[in-house]
N, C-alpha and C. Protein backbone atom coordinates (compact mmCIF):
# COMPACT_ATOMS: atom_id res chain seq x y z
N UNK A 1 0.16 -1.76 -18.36
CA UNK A 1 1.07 -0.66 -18.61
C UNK A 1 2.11 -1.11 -19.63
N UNK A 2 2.49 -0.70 -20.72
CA UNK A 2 3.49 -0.62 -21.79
C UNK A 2 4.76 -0.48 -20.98
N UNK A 3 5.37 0.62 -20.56
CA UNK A 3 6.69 0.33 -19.91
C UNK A 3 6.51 -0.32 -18.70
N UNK A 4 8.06 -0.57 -18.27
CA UNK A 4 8.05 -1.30 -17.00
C UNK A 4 7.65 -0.22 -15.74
N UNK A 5 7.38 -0.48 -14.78
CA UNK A 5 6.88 0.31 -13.84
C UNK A 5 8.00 1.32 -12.81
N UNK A 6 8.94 0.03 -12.82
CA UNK A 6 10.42 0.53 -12.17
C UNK A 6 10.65 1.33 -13.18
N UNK A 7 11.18 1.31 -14.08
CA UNK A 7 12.14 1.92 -14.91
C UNK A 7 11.31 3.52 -14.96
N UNK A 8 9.75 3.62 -15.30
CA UNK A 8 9.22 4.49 -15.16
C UNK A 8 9.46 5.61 -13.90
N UNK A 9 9.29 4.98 -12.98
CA UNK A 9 8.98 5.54 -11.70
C UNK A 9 10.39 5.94 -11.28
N UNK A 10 11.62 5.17 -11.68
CA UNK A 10 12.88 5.67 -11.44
C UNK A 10 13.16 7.24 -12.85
N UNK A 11 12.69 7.19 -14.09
CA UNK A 11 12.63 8.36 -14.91
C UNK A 11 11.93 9.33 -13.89
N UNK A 12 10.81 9.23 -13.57
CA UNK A 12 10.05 10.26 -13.08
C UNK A 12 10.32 10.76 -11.95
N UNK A 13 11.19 10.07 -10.66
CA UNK A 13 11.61 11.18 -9.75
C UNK A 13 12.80 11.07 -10.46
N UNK A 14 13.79 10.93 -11.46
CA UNK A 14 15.20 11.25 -11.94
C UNK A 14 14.35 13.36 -12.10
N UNK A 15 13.42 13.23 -12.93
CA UNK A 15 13.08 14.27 -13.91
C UNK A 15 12.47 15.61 -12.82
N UNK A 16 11.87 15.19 -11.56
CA UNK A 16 11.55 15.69 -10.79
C UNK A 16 12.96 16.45 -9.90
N UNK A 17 13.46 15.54 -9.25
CA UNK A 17 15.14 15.89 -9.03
C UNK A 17 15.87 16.83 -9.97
N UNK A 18 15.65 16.93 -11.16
CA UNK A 18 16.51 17.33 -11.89
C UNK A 18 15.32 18.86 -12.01
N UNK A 19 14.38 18.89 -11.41
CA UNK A 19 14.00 20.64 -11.36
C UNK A 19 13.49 21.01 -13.16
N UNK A 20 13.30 20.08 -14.27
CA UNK A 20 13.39 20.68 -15.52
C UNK A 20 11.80 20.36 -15.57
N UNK A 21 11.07 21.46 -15.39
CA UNK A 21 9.43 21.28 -16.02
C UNK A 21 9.19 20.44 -17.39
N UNK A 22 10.02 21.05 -18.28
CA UNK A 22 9.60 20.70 -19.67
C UNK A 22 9.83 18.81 -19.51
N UNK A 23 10.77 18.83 -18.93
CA UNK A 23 11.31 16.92 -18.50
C UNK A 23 10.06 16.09 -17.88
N UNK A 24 9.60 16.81 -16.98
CA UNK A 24 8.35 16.24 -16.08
C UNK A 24 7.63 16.03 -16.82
N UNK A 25 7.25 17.24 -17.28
CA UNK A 25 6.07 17.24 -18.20
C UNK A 25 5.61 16.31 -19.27
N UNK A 26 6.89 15.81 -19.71
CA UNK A 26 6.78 14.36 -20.82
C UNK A 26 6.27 13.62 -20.00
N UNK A 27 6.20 13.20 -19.41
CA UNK A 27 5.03 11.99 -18.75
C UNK A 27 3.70 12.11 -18.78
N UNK A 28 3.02 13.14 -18.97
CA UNK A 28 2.08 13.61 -18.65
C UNK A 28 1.26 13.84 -20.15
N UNK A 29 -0.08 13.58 -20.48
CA UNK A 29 -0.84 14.01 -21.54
C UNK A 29 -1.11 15.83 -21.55
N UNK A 30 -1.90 16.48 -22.64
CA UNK A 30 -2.16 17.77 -22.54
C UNK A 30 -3.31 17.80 -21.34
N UNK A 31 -4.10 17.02 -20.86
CA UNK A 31 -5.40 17.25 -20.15
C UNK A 31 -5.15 16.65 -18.63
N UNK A 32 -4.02 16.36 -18.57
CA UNK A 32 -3.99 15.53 -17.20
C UNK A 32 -4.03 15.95 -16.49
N UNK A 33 -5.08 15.55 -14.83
CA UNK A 33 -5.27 16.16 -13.90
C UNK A 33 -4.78 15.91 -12.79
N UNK A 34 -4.87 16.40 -11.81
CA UNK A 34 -3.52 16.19 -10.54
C UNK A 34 -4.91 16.39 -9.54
N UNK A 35 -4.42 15.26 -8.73
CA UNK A 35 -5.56 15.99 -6.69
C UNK A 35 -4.41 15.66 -5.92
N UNK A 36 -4.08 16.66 -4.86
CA UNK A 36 -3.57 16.43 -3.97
C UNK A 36 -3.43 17.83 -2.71
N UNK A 37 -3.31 17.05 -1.61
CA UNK A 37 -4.20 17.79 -0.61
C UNK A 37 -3.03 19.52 -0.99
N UNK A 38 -1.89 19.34 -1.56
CA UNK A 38 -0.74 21.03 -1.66
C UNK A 38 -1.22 21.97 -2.53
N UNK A 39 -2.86 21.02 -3.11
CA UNK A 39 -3.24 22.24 -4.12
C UNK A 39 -4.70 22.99 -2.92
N UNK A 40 -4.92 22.08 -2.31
CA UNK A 40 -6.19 22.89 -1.43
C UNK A 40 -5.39 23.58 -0.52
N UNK A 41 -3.77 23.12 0.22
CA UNK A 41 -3.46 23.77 0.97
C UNK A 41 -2.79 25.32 0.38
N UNK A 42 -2.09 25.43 -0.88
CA UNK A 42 -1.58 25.96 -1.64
C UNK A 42 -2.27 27.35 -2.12
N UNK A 43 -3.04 26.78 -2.87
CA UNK A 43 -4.50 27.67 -3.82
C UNK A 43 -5.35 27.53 -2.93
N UNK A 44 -5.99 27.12 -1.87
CA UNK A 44 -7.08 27.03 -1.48
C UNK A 44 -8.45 26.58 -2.16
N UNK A 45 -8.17 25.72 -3.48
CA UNK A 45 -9.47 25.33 -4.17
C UNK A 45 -9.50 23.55 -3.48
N UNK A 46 -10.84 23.73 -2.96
CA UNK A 46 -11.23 22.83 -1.81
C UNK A 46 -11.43 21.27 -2.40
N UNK A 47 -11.41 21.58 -4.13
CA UNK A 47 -11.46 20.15 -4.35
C UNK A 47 -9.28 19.40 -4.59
N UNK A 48 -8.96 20.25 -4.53
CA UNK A 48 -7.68 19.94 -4.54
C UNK A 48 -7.01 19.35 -5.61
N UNK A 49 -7.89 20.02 -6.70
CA UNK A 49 -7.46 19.22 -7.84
C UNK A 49 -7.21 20.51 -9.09
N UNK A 50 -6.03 20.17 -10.12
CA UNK A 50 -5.91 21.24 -10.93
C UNK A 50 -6.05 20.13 -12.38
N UNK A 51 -6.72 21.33 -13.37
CA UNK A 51 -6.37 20.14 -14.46
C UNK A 51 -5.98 20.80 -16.23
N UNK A 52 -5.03 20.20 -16.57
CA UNK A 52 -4.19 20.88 -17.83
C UNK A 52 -2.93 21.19 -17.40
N UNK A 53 -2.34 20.96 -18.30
CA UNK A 53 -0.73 21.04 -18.61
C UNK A 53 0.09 22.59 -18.18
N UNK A 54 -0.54 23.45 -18.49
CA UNK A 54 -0.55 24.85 -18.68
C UNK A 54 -0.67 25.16 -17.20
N UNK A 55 -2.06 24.95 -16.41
CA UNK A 55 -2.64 24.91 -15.54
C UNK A 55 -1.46 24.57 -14.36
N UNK A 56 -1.14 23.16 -14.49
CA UNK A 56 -0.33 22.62 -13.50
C UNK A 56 1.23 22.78 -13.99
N UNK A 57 1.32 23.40 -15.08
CA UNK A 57 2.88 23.71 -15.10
C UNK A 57 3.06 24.82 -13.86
N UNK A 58 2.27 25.96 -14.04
CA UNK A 58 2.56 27.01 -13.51
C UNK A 58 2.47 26.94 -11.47
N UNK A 59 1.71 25.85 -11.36
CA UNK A 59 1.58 25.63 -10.06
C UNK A 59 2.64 25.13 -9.77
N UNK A 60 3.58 23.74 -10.47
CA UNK A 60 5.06 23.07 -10.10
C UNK A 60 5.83 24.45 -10.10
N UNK A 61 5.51 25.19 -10.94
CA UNK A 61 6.54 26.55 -11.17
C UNK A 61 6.62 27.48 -10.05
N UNK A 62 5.71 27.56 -9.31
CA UNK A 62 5.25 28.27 -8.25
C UNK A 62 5.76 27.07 -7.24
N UNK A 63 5.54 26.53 -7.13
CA UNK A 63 6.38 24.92 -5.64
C UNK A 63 7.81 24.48 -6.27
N UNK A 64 8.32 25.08 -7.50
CA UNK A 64 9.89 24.97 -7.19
C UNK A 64 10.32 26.51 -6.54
N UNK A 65 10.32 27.48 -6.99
CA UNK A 65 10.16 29.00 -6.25
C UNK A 65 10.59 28.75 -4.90
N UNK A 66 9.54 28.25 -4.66
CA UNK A 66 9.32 27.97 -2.69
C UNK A 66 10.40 27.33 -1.91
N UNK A 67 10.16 25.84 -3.10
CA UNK A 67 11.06 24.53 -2.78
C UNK A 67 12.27 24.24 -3.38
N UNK A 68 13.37 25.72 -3.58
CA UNK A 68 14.41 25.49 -4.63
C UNK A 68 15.28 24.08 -4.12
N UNK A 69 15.64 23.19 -3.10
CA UNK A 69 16.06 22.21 -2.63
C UNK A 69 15.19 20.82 -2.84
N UNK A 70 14.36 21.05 -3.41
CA UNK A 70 13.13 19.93 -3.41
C UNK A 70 13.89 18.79 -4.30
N UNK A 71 13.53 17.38 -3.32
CA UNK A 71 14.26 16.00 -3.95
C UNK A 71 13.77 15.23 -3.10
N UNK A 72 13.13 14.37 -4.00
CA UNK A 72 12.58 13.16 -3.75
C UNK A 72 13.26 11.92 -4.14
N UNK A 73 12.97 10.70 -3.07
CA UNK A 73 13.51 9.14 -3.13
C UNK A 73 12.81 8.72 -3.25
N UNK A 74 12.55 8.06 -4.60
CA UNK A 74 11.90 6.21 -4.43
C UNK A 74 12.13 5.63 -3.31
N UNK A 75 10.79 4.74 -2.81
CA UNK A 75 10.61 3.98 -2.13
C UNK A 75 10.41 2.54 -2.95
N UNK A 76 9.49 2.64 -3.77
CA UNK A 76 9.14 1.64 -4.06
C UNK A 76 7.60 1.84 -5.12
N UNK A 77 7.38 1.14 -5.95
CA UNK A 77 6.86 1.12 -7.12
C UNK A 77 5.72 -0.21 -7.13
N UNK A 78 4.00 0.36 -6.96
CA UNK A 78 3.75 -1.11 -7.38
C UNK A 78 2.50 -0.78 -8.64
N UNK A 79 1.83 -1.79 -9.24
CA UNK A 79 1.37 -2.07 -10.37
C UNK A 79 0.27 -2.65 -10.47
N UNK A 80 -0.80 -1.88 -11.46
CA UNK A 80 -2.23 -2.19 -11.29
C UNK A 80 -2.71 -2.28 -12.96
N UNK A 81 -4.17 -2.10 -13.18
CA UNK A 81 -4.55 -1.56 -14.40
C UNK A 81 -4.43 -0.64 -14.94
N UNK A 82 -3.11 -0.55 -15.76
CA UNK A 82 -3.08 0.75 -16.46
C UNK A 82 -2.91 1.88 -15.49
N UNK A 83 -2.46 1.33 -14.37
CA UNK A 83 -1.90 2.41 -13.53
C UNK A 83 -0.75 1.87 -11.99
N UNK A 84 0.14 3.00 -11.79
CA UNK A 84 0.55 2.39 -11.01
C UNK A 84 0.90 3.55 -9.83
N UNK A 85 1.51 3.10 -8.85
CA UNK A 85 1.65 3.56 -7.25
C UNK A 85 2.70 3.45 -6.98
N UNK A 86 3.47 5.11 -6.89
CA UNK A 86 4.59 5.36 -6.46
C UNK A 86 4.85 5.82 -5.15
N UNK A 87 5.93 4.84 -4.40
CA UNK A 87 6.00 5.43 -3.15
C UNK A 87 6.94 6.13 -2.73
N UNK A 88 7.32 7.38 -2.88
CA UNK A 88 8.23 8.18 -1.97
C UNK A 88 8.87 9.25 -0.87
N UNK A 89 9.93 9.04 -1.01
CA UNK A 89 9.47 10.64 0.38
C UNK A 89 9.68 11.78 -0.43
N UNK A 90 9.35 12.83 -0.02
CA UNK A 90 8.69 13.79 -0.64
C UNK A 90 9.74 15.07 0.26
N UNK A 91 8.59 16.13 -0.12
CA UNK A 91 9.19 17.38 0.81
C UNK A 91 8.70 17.53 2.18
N UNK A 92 9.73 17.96 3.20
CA UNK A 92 9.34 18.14 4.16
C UNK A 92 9.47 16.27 5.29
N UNK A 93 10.03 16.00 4.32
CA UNK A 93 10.29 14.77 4.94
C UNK A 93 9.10 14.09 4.97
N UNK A 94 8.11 14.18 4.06
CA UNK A 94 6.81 13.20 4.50
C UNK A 94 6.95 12.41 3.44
N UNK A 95 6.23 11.20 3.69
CA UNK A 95 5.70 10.39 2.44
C UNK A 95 4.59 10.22 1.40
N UNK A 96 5.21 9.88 0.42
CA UNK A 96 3.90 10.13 -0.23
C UNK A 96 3.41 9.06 -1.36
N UNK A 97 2.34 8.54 -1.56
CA UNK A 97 1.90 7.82 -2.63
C UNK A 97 1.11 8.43 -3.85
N UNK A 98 1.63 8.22 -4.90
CA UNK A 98 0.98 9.01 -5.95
C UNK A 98 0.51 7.63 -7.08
N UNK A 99 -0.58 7.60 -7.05
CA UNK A 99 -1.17 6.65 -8.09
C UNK A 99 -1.17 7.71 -9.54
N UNK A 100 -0.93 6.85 -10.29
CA UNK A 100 -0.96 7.34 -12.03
C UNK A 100 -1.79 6.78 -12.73
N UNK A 101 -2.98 7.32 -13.05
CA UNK A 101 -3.45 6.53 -14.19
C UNK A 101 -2.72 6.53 -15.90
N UNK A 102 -2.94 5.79 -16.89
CA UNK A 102 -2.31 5.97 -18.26
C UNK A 102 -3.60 6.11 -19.32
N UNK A 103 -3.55 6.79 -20.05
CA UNK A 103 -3.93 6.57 -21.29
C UNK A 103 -3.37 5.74 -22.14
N UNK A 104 -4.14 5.37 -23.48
CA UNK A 104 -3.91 4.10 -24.42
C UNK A 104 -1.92 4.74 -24.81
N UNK A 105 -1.77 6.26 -25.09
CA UNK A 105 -0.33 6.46 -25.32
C UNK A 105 0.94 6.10 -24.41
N UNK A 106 0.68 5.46 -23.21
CA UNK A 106 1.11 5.62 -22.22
C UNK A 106 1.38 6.91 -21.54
N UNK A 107 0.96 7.88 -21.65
CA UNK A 107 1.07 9.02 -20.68
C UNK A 107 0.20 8.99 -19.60
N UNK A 108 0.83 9.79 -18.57
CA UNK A 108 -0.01 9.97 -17.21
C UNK A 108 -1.39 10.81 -17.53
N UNK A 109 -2.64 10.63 -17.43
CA UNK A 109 -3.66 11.29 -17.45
C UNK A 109 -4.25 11.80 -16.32
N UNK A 110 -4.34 11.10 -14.90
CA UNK A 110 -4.80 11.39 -14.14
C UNK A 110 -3.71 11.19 -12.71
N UNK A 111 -3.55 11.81 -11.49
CA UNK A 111 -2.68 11.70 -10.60
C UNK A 111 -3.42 11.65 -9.37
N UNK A 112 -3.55 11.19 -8.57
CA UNK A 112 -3.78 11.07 -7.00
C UNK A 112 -2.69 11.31 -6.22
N UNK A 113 -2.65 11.90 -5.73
CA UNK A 113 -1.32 12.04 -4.06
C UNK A 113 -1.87 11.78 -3.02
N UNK A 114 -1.62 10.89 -2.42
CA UNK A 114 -1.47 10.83 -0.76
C UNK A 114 -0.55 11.07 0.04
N UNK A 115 -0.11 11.61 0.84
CA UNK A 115 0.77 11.82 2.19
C UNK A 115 0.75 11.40 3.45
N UNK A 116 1.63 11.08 4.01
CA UNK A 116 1.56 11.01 5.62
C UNK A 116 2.46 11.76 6.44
């Protein structure tokens, strides 16, 4: 990974906290895809995955609506190939791990969520 992982992962829930799509969205490439179980529970598409910029703007747009209080804490940040694993709490008080993959630009291309 090109940037540091902390510094990243502290931008990205700053940008999340701060409610500004267009902010989030800089992390992210035009094609990047998201799985996580709030899109099967959400949309009901069973693979739980959305993919494009456009695509998944309008879904965050639709889960701030819902979640006008929504704020997340770092937990903790760890580091792999060209990707890394963010741990925080989330909404609803659960936790959650979100692996990031990067492309060669450093942007997020691909996202995993887990919860507990």
């Amino acid at each position: 990974m090109k940037r540091d992982a902390r510094t990243f992962a502290n931008e990205w829930i700053e940008s999340w906290n701060s409610h500004d799509l267009d902010r989030i969205l800089l992390h992210y490439n035009e094609n990047f895809e998201i799985t996580t179980p709030m899109i099967k529970i959400e949309l009901g598409i069973e693979t739980g995955m959305l993919k494009g910029k456009e695509e998944i703007r309008n879904y965050w747009e639709a889960a701030f609506k819902k979640l006008p209080d929504l704020h997340f804490e770092l937990k903790d940040v760890t580091v792999s190939v060209e990707s890394i694993a963010v741990y925080y709490k989330s909404v609803f008080d659960k936790m959650a791990i979100e692996v990031m993959f990067f492309d060669e630009e450093g942007k997020v291309n691909k996202v995993i969520v887990h919860y507990s």
